[in-house]
C-alpha atoms as a PDB file:
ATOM      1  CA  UNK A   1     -75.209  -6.223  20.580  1.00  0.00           C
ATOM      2  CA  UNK A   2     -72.292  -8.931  19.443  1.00  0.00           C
ATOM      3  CA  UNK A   3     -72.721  -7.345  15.886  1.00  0.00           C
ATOM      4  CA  UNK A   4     -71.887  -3.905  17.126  1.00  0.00           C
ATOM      5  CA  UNK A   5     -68.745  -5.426  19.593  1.00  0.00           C
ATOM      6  CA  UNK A   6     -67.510  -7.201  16.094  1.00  0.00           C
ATOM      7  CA  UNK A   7     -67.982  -3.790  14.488  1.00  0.00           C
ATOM      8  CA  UNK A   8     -66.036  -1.959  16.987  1.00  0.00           C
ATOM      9  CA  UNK A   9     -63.513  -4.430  17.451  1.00  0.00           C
ATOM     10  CA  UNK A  10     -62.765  -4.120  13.379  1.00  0.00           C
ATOM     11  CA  UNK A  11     -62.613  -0.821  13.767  1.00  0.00           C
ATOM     12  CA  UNK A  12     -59.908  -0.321  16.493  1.00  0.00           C
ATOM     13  CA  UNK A  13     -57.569  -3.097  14.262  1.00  0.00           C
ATOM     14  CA  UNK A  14     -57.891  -0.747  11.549  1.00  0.00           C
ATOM     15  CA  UNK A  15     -56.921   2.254  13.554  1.00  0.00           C
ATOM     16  CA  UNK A  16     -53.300   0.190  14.161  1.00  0.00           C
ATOM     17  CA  UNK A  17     -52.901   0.160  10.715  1.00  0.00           C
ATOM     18  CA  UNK A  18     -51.124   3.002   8.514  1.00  0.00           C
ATOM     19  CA  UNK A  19     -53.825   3.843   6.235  1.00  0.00           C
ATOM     20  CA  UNK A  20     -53.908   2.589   2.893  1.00  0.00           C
ATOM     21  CA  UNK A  21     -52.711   4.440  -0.109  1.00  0.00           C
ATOM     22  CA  UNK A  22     -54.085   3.626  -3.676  1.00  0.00           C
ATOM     23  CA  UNK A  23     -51.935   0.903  -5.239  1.00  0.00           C
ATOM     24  CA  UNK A  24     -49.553   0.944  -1.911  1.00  0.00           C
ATOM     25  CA  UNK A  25     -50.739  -1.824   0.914  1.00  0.00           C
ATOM     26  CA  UNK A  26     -51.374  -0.449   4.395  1.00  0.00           C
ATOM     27  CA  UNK A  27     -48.073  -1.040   6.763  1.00  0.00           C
ATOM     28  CA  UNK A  28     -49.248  -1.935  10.226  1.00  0.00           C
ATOM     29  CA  UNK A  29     -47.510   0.559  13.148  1.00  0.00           C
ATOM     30  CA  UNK A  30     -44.537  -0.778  14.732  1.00  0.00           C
ATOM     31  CA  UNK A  31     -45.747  -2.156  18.508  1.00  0.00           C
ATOM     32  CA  UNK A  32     -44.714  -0.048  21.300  1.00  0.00           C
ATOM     33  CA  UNK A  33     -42.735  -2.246  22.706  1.00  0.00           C
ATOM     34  CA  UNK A  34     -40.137  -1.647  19.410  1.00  0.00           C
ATOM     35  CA  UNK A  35     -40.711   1.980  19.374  1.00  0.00           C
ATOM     36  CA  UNK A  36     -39.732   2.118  23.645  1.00  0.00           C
ATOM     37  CA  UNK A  37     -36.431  -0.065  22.729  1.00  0.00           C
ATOM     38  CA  UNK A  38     -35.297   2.054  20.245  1.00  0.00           C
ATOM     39  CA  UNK A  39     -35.413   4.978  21.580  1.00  0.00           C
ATOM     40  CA  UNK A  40     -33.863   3.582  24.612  1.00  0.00           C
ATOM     41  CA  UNK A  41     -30.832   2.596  22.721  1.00  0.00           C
ATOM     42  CA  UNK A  42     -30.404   5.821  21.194  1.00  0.00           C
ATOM     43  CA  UNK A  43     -30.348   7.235  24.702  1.00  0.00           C
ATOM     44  CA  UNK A  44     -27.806   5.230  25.234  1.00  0.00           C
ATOM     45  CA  UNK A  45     -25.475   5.842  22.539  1.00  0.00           C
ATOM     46  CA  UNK A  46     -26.321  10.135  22.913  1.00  0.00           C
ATOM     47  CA  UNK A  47     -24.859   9.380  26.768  1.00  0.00           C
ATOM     48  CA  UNK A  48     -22.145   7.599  25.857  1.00  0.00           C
ATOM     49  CA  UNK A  49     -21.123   9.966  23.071  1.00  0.00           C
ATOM     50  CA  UNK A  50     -21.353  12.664  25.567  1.00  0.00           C
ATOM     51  CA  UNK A  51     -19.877  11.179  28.511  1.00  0.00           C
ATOM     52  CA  UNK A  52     -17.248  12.877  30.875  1.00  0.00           C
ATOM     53  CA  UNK A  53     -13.736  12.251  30.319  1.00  0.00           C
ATOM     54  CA  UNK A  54     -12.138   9.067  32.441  1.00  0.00           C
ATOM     55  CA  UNK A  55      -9.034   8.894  33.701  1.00  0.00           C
ATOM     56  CA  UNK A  56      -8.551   4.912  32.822  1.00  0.00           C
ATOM     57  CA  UNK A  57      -8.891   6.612  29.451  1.00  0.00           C
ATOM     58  CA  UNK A  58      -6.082   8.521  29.868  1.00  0.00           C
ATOM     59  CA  UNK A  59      -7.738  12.110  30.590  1.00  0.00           C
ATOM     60  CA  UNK A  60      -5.529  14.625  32.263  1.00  0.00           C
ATOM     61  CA  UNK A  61      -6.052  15.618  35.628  1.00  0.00           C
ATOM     62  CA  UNK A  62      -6.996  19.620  34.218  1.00  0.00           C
ATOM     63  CA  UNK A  63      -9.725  17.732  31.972  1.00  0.00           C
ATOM     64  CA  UNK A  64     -11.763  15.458  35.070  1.00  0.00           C
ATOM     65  CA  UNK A  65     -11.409  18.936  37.120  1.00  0.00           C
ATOM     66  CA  UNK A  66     -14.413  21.185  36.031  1.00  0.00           C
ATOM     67  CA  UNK A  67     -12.815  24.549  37.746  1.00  0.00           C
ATOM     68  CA  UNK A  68      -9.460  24.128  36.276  1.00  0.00           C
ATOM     69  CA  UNK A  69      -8.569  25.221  32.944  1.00  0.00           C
ATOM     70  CA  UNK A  70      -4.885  24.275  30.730  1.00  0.00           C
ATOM     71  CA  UNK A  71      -2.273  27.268  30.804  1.00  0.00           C
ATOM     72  CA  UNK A  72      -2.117  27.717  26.959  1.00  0.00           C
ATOM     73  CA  UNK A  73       1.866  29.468  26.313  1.00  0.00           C
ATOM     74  CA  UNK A  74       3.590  30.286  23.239  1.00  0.00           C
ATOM     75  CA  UNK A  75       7.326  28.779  22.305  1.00  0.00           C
ATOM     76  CA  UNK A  76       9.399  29.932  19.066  1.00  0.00           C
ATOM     77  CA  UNK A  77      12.043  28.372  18.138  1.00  0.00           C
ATOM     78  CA  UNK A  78      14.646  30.118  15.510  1.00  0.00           C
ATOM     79  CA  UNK A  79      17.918  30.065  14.269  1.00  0.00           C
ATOM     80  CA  UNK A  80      19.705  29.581  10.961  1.00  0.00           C
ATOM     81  CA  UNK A  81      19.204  27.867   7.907  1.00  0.00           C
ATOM     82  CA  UNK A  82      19.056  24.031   7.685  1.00  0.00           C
ATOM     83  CA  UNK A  83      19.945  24.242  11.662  1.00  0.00           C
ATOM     84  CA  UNK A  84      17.376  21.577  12.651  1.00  0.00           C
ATOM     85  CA  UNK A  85      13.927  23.554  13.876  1.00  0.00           C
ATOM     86  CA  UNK A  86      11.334  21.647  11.607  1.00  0.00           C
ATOM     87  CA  UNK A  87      12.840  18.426  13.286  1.00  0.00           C
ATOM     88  CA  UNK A  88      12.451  20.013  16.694  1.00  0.00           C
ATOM     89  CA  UNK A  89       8.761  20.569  16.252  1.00  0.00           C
ATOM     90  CA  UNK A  90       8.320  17.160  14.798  1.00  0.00           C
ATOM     91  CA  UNK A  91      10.260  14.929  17.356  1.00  0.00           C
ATOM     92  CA  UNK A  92       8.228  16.860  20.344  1.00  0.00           C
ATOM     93  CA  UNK A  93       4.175  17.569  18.767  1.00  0.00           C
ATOM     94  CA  UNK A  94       1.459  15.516  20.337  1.00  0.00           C
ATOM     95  CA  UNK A  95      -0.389  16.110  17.350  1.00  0.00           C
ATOM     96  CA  UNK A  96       0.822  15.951  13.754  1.00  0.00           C
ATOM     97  CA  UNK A  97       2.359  19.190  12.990  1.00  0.00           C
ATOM     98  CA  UNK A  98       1.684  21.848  10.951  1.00  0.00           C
ATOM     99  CA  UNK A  99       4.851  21.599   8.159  1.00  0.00           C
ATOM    100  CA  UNK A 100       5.200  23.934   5.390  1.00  0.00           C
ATOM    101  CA  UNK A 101       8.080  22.547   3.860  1.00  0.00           C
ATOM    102  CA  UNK A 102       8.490  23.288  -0.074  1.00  0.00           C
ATOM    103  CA  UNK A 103      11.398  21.908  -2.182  1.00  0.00           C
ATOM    104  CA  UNK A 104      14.224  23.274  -3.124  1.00  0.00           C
ATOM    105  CA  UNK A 105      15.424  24.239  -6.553  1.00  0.00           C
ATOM    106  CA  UNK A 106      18.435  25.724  -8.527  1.00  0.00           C
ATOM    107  CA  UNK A 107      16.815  29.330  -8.027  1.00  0.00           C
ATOM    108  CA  UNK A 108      18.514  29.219  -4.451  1.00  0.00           C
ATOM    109  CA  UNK A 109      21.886  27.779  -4.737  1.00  0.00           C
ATOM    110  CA  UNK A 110      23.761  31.164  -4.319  1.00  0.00           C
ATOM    111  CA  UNK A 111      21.787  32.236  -1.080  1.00  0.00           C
ATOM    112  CA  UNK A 112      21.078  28.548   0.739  1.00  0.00           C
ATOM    113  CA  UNK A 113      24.416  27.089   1.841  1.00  0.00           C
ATOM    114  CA  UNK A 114      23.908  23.469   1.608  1.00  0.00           C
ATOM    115  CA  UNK A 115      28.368  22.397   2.238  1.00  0.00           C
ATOM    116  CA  UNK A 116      26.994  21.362   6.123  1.00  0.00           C
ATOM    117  CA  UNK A 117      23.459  19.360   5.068  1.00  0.00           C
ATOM    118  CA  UNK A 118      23.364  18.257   1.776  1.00  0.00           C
ATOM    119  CA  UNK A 119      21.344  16.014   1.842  1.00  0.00           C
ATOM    120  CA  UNK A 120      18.801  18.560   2.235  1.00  0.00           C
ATOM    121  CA  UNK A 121      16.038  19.368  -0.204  1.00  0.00           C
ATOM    122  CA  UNK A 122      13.323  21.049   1.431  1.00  0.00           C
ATOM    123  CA  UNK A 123      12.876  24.447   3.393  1.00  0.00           C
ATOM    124  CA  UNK A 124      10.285  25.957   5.554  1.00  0.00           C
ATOM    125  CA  UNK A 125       8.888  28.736   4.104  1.00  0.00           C
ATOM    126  CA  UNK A 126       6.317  30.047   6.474  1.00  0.00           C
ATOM    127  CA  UNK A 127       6.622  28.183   9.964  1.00  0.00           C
ATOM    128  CA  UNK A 128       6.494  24.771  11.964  1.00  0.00           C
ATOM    129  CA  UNK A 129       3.630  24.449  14.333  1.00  0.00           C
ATOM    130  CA  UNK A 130       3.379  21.940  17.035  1.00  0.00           C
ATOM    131  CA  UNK A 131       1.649  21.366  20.555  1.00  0.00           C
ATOM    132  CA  UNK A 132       3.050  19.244  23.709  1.00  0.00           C
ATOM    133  CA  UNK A 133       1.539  19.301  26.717  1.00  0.00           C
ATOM    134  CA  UNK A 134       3.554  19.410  29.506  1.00  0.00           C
ATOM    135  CA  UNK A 135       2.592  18.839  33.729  1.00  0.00           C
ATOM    136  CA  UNK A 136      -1.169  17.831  33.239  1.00  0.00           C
ATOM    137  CA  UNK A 137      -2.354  21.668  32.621  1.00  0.00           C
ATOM    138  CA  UNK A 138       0.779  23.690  31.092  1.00  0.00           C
ATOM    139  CA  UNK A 139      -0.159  23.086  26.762  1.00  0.00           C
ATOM    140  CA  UNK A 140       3.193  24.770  24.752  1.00  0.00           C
ATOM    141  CA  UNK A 141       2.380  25.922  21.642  1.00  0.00           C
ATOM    142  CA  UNK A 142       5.748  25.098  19.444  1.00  0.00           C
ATOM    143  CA  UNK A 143       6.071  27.438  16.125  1.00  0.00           C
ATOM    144  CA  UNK A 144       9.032  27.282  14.004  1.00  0.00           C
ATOM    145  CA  UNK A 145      10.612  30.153  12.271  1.00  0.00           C
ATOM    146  CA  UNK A 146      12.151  30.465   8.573  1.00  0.00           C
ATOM    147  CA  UNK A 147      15.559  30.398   9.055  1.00  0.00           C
ATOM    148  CA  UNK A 148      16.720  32.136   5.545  1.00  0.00           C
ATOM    149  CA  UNK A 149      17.085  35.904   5.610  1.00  0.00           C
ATOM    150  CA  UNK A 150      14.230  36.316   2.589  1.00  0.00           C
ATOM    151  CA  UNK A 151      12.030  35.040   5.502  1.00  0.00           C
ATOM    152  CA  UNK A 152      12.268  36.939   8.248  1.00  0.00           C
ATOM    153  CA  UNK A 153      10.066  39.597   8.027  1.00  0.00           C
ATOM    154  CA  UNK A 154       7.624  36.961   9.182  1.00  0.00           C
ATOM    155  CA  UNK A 155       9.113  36.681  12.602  1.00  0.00           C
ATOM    156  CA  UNK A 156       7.350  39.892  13.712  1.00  0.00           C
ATOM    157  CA  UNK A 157       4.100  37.542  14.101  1.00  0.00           C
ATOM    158  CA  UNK A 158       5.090  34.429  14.752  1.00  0.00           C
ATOM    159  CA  UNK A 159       7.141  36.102  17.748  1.00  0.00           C
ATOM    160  CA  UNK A 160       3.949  37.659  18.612  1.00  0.00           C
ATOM    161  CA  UNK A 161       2.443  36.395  21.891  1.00  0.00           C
ATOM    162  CA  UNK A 162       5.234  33.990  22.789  1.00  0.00           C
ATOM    163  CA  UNK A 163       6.368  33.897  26.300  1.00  0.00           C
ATOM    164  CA  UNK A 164      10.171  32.932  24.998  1.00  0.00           C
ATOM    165  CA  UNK A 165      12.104  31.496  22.575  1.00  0.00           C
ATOM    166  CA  UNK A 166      15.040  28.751  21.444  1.00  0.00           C
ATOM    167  CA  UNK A 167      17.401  29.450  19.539  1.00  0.00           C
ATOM    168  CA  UNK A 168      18.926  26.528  17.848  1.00  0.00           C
ATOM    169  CA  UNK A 169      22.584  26.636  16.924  1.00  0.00           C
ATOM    170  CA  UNK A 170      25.043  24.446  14.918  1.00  0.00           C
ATOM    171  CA  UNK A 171      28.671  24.542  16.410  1.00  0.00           C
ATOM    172  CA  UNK A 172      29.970  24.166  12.633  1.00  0.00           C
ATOM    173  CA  UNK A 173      28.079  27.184  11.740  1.00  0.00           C
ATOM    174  CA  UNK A 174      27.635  29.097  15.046  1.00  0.00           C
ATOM    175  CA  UNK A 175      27.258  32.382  12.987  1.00  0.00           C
ATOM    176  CA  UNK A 176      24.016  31.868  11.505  1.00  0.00           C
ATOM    177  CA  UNK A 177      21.934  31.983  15.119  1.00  0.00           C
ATOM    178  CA  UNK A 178      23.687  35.574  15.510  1.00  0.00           C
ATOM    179  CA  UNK A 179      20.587  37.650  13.463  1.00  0.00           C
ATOM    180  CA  UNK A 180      18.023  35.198  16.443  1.00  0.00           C
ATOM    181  CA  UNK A 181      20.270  36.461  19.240  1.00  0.00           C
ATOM    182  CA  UNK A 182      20.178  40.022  18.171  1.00  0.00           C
ATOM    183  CA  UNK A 183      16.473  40.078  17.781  1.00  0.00           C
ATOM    184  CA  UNK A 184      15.551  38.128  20.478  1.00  0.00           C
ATOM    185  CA  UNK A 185      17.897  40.875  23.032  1.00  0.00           C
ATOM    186  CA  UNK A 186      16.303  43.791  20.869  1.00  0.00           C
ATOM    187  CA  UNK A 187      12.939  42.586  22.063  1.00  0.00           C
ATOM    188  CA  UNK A 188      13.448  41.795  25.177  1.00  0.00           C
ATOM    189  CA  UNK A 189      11.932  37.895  24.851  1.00  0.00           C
ATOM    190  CA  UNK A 190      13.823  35.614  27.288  1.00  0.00           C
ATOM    191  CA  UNK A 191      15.457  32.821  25.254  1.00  0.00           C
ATOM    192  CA  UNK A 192      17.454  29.774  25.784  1.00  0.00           C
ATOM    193  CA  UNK A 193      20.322  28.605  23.209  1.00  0.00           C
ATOM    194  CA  UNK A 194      19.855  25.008  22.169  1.00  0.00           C
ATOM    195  CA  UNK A 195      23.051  23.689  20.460  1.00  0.00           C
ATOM    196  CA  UNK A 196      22.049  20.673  18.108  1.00  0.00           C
ATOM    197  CA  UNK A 197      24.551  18.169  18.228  1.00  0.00           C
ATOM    198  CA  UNK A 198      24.407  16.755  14.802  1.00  0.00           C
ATOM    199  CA  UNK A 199      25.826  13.040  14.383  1.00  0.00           C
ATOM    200  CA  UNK A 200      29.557  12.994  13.516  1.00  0.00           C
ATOM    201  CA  UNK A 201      30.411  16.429  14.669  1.00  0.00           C
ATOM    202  CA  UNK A 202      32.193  17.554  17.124  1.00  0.00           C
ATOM    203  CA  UNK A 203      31.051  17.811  20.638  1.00  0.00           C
ATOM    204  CA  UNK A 204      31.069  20.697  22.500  1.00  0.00           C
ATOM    205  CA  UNK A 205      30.772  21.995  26.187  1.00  0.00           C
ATOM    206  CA  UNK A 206      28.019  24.476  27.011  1.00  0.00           C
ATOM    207  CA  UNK A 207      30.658  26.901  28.132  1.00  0.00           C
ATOM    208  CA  UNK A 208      32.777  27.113  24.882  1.00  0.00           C
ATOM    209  CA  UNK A 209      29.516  27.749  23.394  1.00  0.00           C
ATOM    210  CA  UNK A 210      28.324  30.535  25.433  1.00  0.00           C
ATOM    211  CA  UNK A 211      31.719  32.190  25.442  1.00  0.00           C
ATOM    212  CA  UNK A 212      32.085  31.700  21.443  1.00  0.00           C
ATOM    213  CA  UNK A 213      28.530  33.186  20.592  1.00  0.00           C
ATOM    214  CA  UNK A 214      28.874  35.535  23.802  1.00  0.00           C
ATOM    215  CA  UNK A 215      25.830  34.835  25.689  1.00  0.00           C
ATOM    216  CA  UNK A 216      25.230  36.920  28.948  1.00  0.00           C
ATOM    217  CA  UNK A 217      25.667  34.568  31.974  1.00  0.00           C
ATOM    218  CA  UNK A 218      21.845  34.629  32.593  1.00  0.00           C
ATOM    219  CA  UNK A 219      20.678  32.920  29.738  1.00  0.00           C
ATOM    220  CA  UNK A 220      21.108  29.048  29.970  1.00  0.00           C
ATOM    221  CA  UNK A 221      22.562  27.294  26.775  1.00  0.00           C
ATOM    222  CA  UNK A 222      22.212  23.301  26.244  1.00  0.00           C
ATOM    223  CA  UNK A 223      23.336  20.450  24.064  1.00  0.00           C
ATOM    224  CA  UNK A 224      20.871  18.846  22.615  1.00  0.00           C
ATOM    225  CA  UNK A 225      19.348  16.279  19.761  1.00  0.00           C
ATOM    226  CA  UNK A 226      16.590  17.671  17.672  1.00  0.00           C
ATOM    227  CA  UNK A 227      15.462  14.354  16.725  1.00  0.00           C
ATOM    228  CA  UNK A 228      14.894  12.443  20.332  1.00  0.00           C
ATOM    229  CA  UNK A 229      11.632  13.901  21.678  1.00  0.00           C
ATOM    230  CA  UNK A 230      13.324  13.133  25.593  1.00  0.00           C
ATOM    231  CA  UNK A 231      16.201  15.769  24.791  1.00  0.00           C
ATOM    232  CA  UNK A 232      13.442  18.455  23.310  1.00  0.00           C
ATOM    233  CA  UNK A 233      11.091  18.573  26.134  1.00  0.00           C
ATOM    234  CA  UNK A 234      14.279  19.037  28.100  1.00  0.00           C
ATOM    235  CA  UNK A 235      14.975  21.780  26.035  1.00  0.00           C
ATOM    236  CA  UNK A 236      11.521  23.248  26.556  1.00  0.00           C
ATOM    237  CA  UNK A 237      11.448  22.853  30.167  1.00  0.00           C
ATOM    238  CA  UNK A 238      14.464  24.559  30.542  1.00  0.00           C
ATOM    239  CA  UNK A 239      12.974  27.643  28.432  1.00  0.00           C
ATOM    240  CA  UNK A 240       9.696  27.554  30.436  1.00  0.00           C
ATOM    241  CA  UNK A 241      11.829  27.689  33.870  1.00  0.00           C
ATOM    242  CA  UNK A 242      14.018  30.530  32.374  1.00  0.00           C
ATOM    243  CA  UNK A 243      10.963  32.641  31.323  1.00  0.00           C
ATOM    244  CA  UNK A 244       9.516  32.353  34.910  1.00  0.00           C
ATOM    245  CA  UNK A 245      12.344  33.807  36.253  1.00  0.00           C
ATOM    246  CA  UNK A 246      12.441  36.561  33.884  1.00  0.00           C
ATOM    247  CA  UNK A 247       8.767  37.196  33.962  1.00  0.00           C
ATOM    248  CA  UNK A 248       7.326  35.381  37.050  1.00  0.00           C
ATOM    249  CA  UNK A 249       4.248  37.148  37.338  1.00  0.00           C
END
């Protein structure tokens, strides 16, 4: 009777062992206490990589709330050449932005006036895209136009969707944002006028503004600085607030 415990006893060791392989040493099984802590830990991390957002981690308000959802809208922002639009998109994204910027070469001296920036020496040549979001739950979506003329076929798209749009103007060259105000009316998009106030120039009041570029009394114009983020999301909430009175439903 021992002789046949001993047997069986040799028998269930072997079973815990992976069997052998010719020339390869059988690798006993990993106990179960390894196997339950390992698969324990990667229960853990599977949680924690799909754990809700927190707020101490800076989630918005629209992202702890499961039956709210962010008010996606659509901003463009035109006007003339070298007038300060792919600086407006930068100073304002929340995410890096979407630049197609290419450089500039003798082939368009003649048609890109350079006397007011020239220390300029690239150009966008398909759009600026950018995101901000703005009161927990409202998420602009910021696209820049071309400003030169060989460009603007492509504003039939970008324009596309947009709930209104800002028109950027330089007081030195207030003539260049005319072709944005005359499409911008022909469509019927709400728009603001957003005069950049470039450094060393000089400054303006709204009013003269309005009156020289002849903007109906409805449509709010402001000074501005393309490169402080504070003074663009101004600019933006002042285009949001104009577009809900033009189109509050």
């Amino acid at each position: 009777m021992d002789s046949v415990v001993s047997d069986a006893s040799a028998v269930s060791d072997a079973d815990t062992e992976s069997p052998a392989v010719t020339g390869i040493p059988a690798q006993p099984q990993a106990p179960e206490a390894d196997l339950f802590r390992r698969d324990t830990t990667a229960s853990a991390a599977t949680a924690s990589a799909t754990a809700e957002p927190d707020a101490e981690d800076g989630a918005q308000d629209w992202q702890l709330d499961h039956t709210r959802a962010p008010i996606a809208t659509k901003i463009v922002v035109a006007g003339g050449f070298g007038v300060g639009k792919t600086t407006f998109v930068r100073a304002v994204s929340e995410i890096t932005p979407l630049q197609t910027e290419a450089l500039m070469t003798r082939a368009s001296e003649e048609t890109d006036d350079l006397t007011a920036t020239p220390d300029k020496l690239t150009t966008t040549v398909a759009m600026d895209f950018g995101r901000i979001t703005l009161d927990n739950d409202l998420v602009l979506y910021v696209f820049g136009t071309p400003g030169q003329q060989r460009f603007w076929f492509m504003w039939d798209d970008l324009v596309r969707g947009a709930i209104g749009a800002i028109v950027l103007a330089d007081t030195r060259r207030l003539t260049d944002c005319f072709p944005a105000l005359d499409y911008f009316e022909s469509c019927g998009l709400p728009y603001i006028v957003a005069v950049n106030h470039f450094e060393g120039t000089e400054l303006f009041e709204a009013d003269d503004v309005r009156e020289a570029l002849t903007v109906p009394a409805h449509v709010p114009v402001v000074i501005m600085d393309a490169r402080k983020r504070y003074s663009v999301v101004e600019s933006l909430l002042a285009m949001v607030a104009h577009a809900l009175e033009h189109t509050p439903e």
